[in-house]
N, C-alpha and C. Protein backbone atom coordinates (compact mmCIF):
# COMPACT_ATOMS: atom_id res chain seq x y z
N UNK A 1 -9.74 -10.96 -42.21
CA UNK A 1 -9.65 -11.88 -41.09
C UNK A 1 -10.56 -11.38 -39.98
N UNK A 2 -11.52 -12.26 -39.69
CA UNK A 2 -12.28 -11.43 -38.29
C UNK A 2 -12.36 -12.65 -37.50
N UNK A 3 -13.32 -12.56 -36.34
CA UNK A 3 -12.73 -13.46 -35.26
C UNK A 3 -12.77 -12.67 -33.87
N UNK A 4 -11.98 -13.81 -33.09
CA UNK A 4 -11.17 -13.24 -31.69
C UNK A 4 -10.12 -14.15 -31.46
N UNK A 5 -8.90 -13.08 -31.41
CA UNK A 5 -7.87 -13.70 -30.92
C UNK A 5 -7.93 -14.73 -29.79
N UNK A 6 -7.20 -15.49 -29.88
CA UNK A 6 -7.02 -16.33 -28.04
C UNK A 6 -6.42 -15.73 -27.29
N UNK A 7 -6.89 -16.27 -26.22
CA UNK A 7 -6.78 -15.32 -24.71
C UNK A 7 -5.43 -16.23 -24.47
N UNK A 8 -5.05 -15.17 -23.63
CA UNK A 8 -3.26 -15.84 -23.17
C UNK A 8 -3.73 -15.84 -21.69
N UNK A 9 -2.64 -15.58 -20.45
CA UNK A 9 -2.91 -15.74 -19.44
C UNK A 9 -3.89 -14.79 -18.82
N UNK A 10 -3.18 -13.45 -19.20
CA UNK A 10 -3.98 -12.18 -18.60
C UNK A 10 -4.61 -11.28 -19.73
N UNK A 11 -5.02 -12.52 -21.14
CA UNK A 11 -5.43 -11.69 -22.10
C UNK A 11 -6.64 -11.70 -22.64
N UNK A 12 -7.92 -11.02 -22.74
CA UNK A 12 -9.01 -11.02 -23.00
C UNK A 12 -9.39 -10.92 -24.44
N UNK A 13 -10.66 -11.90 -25.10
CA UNK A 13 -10.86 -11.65 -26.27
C UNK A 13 -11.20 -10.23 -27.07
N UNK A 14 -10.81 -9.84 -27.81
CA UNK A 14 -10.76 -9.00 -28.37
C UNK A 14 -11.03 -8.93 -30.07
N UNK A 15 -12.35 -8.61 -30.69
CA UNK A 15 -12.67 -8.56 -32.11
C UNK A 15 -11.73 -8.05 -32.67
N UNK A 16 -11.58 -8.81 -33.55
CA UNK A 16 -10.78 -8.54 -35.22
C UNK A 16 -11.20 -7.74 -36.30
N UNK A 17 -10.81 -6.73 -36.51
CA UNK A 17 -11.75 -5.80 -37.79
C UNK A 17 -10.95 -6.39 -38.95
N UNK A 18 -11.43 -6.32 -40.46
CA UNK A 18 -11.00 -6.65 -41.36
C UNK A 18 -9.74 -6.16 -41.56
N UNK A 19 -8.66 -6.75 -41.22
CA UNK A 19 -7.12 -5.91 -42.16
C UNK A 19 -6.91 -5.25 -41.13
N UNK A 20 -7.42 -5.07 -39.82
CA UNK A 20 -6.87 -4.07 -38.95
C UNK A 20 -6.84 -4.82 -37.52
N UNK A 21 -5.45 -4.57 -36.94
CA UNK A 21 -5.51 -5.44 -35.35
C UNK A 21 -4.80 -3.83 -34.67
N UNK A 22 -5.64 -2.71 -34.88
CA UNK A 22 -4.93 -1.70 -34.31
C UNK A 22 -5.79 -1.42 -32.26
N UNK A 23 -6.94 -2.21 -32.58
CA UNK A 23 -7.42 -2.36 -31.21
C UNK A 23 -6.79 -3.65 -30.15
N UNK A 24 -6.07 -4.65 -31.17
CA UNK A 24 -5.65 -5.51 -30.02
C UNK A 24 -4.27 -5.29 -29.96
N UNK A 25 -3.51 -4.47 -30.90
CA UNK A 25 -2.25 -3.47 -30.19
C UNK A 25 -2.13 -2.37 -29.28
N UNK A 26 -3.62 -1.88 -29.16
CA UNK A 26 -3.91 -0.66 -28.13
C UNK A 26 -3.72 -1.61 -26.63
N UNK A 27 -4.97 -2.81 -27.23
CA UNK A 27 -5.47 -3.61 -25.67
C UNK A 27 -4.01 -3.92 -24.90
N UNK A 28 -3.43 -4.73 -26.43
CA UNK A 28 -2.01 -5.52 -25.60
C UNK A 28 -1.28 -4.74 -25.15
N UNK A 29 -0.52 -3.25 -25.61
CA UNK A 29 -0.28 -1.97 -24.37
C UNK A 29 -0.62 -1.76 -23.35
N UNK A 30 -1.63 -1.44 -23.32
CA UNK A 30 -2.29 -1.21 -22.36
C UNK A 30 -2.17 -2.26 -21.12
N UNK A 31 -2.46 -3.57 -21.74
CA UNK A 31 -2.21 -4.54 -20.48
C UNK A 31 -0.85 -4.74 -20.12
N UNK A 32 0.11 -4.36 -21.28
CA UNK A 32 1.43 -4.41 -20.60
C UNK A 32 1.88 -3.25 -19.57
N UNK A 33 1.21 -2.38 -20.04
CA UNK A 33 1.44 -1.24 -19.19
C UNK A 33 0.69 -1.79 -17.58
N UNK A 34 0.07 -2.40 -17.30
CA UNK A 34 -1.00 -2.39 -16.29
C UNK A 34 0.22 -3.76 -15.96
N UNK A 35 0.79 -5.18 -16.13
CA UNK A 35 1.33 -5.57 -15.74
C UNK A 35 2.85 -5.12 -15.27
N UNK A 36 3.40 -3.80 -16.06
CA UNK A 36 4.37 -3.21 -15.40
C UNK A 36 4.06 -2.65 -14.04
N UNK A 37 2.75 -1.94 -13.94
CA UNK A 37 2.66 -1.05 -13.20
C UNK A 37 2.62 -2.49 -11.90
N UNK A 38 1.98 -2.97 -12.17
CA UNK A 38 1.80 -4.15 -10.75
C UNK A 38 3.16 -4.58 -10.10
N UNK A 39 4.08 -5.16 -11.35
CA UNK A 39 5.24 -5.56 -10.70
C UNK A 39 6.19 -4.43 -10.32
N UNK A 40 5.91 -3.18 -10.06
CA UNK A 40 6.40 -2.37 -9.71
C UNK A 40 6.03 -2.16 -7.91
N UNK A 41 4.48 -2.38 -7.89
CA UNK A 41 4.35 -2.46 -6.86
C UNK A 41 4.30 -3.54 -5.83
N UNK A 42 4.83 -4.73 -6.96
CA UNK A 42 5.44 -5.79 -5.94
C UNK A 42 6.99 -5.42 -5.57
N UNK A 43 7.49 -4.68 -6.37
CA UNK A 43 8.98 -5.08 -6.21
C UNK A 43 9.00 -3.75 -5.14
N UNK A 44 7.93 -3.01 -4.92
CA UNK A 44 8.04 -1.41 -3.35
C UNK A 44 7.74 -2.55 -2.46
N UNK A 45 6.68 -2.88 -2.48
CA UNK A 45 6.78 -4.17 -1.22
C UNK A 45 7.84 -4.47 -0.69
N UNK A 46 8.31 -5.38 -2.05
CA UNK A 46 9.20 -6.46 -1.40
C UNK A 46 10.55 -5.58 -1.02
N UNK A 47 10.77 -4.14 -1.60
CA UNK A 47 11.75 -3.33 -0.98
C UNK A 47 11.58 -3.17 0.67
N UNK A 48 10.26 -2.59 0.24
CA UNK A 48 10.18 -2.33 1.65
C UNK A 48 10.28 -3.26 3.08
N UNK A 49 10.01 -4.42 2.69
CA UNK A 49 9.70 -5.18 3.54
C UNK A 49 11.32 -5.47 3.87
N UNK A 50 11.95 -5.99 3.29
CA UNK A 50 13.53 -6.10 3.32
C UNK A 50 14.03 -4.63 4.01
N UNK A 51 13.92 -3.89 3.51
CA UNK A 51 13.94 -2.43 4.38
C UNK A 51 14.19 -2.86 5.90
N UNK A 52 12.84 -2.98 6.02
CA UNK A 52 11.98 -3.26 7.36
C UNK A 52 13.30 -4.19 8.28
N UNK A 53 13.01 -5.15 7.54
CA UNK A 53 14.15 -6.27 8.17
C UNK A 53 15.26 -6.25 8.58
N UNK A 54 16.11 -4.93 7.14
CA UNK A 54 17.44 -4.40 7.51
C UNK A 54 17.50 -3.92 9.19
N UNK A 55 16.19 -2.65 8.66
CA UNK A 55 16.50 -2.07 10.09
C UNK A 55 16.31 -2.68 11.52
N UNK A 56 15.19 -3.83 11.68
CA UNK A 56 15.31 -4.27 12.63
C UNK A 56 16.54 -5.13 13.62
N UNK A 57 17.26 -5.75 12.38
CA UNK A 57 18.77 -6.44 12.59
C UNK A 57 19.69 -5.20 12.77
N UNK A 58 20.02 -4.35 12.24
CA UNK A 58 20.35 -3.56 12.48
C UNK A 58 20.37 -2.36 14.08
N UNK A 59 19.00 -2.59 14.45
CA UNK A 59 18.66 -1.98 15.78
C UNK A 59 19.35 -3.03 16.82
N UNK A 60 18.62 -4.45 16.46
CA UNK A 60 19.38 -5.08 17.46
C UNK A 60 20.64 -5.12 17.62
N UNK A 61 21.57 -4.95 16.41
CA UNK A 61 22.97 -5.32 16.97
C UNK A 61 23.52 -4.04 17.55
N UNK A 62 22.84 -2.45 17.22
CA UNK A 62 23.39 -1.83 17.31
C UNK A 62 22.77 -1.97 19.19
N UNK A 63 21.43 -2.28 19.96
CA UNK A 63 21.46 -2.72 21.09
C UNK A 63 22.13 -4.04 22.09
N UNK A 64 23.39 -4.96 21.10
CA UNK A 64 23.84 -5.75 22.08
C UNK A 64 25.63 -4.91 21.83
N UNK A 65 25.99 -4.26 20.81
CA UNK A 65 26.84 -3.30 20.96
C UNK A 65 26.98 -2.05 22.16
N UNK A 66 25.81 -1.86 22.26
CA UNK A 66 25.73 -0.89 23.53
C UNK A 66 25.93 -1.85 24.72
N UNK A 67 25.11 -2.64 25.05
CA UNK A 67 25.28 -3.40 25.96
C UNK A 67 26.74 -3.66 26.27
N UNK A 68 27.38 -4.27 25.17
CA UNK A 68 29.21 -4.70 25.05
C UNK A 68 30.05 -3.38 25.73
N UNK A 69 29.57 -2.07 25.49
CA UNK A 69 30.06 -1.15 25.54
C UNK A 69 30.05 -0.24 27.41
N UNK A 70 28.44 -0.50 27.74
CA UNK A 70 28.47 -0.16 29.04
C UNK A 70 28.58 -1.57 29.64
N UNK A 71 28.81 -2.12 29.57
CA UNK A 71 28.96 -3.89 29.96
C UNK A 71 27.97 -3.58 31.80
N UNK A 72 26.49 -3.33 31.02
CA UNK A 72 25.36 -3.59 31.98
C UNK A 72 24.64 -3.59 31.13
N UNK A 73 23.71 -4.57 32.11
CA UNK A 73 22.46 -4.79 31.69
C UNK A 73 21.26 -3.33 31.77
N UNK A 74 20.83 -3.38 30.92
CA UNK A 74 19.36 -2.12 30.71
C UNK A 74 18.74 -2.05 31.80
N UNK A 75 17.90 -3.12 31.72
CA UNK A 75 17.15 -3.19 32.49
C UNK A 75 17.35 -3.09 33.96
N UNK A 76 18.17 -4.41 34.63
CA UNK A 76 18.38 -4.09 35.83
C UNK A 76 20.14 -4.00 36.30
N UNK A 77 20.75 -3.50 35.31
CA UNK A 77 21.69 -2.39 35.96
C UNK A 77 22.89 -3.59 36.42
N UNK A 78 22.85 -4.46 36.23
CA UNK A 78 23.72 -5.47 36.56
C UNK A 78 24.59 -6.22 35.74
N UNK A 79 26.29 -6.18 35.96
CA UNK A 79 27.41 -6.02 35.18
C UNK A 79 26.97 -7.37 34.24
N UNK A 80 27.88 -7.18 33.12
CA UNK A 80 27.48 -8.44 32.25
C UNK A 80 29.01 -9.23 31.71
N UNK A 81 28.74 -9.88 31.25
CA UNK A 81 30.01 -10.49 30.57
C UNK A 81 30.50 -10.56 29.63
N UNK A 82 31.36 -9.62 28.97
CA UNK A 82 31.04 -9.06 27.28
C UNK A 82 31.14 -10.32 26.31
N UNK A 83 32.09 -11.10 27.01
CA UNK A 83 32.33 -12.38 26.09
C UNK A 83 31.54 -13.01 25.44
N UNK A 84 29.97 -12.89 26.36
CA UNK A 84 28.97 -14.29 26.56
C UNK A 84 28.76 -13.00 24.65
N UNK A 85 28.33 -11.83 24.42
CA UNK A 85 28.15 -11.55 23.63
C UNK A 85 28.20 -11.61 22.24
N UNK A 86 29.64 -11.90 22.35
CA UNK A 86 30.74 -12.15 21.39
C UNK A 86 30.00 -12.62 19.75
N UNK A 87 29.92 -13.89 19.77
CA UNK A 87 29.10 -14.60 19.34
C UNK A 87 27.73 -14.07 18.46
N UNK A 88 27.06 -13.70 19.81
CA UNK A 88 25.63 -13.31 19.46
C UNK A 88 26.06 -11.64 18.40
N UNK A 89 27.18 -11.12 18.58
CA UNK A 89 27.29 -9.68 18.09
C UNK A 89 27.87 -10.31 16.42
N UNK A 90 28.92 -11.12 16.02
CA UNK A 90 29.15 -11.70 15.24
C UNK A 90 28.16 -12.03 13.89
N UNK A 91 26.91 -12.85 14.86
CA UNK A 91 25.74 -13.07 14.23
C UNK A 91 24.77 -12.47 13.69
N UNK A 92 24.73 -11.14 14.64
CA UNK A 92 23.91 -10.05 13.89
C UNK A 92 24.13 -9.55 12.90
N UNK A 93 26.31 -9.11 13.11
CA UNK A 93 26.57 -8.86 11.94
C UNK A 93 26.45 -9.17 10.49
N UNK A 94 26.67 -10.58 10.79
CA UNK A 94 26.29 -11.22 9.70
C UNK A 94 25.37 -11.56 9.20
N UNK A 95 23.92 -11.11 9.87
CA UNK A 95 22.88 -10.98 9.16
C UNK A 95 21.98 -9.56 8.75
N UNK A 96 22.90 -8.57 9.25
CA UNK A 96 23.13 -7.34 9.03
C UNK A 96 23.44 -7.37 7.26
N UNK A 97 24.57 -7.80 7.44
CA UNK A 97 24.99 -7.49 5.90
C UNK A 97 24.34 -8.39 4.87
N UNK A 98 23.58 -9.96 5.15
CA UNK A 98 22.64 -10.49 4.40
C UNK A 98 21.59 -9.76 3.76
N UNK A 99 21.00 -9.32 4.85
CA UNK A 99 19.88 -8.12 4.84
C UNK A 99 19.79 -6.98 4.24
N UNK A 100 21.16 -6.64 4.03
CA UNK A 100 21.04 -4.56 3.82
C UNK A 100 21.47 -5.69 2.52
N UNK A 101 22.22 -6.51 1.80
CA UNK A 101 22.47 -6.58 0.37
C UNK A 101 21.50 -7.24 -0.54
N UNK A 102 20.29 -7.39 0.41
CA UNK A 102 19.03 -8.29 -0.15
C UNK A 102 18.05 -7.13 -0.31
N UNK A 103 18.22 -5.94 0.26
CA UNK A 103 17.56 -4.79 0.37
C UNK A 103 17.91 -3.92 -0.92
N UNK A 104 19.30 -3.90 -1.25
CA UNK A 104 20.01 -2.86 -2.02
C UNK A 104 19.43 -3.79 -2.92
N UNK A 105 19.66 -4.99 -3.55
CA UNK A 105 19.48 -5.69 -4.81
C UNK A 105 17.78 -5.39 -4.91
N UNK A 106 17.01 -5.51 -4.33
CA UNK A 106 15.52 -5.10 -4.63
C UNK A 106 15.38 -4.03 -4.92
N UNK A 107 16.55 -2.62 -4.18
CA UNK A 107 16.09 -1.69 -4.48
C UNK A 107 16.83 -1.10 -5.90
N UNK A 108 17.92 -1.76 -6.76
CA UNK A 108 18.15 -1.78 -7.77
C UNK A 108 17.38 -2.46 -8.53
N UNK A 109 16.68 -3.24 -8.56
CA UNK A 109 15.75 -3.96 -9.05
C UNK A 109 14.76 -3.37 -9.46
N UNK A 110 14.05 -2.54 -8.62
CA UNK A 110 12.85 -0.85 -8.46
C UNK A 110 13.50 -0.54 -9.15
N UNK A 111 14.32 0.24 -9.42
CA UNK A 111 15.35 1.02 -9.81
C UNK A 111 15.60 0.86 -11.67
N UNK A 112 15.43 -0.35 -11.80
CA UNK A 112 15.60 -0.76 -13.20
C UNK A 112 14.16 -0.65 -13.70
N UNK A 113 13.49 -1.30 -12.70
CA UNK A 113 12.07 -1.40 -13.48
C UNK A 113 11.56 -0.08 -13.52
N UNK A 114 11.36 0.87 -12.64
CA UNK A 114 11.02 1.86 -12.89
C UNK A 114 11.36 2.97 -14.07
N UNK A 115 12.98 2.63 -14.61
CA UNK A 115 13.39 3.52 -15.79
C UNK A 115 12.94 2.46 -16.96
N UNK A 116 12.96 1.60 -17.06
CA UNK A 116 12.34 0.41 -17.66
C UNK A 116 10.74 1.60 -18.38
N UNK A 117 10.14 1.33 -17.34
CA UNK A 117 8.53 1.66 -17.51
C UNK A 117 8.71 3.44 -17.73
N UNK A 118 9.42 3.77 -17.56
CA UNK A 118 9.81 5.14 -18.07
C UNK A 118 10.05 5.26 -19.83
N UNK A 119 11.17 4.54 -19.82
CA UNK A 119 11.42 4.01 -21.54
C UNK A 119 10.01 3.74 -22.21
N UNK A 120 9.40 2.90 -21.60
CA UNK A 120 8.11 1.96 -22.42
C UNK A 120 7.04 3.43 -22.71
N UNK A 121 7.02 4.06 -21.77
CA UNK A 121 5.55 5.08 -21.88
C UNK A 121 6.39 6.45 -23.07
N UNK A 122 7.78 6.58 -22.85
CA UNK A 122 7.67 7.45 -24.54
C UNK A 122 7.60 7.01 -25.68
């Protein structure tokens, strides 16, 4: 059988030796290996970026908690109304915990793929 296989999405032609497809089992490794390695570094991204996000929700609520706590304002030192807070502290929370469990699931996600691509290379 000689020839060239068909190309798939991310797959390049590759000659056929007689009786032997031991070069387009090397190639197709190889490219699987090279598409693991990518979605690995989509899924640090997208950790990270969620990361990112945690902590920023996180900073804020832990700054309208302080506020609740010295019930003044930062800036100019003038009493506040913990109530008006209430609400707004509620909300953080709850996107506090959106966040850190959208974070943890990506970073189990890394987590799989990476022993994943561990398995594949022995």
């Amino acid at each position: 059988m000689s020839g060239t296989r068909s190309a798939k999405k991310y797959d390049w032609h590759v000659p056929l030796k007689n009786g032997n497809n031991h070069d387009v089992v090397k190639v197709s490794v190889r490219l699987e290996a090279l598409r693991s390695s990518v979605k690995l570094v989509e899924l640090e991204d997208e950790e990270k970026k969620l990361r990112k996000v945690e902590n920023l929700v996180e900073s804020k609520l832990d700054e309208y908690l302080d506020l609740q706590k010295k019930r003044k304002c930062p800036t100019c030192d003038r009493p506040v109304n913990v109530g008006d807070f209430r609400g707004i502290v509620k909300k953080k929370e709850l996107e506090l915990e959106k966040a850190s469990k959208a974070a943890e699931k990506a970073s189990t996600e890394l987590k799989e793929a990476r022993a994943l691509q561990k398995r594949q290379a022995k």
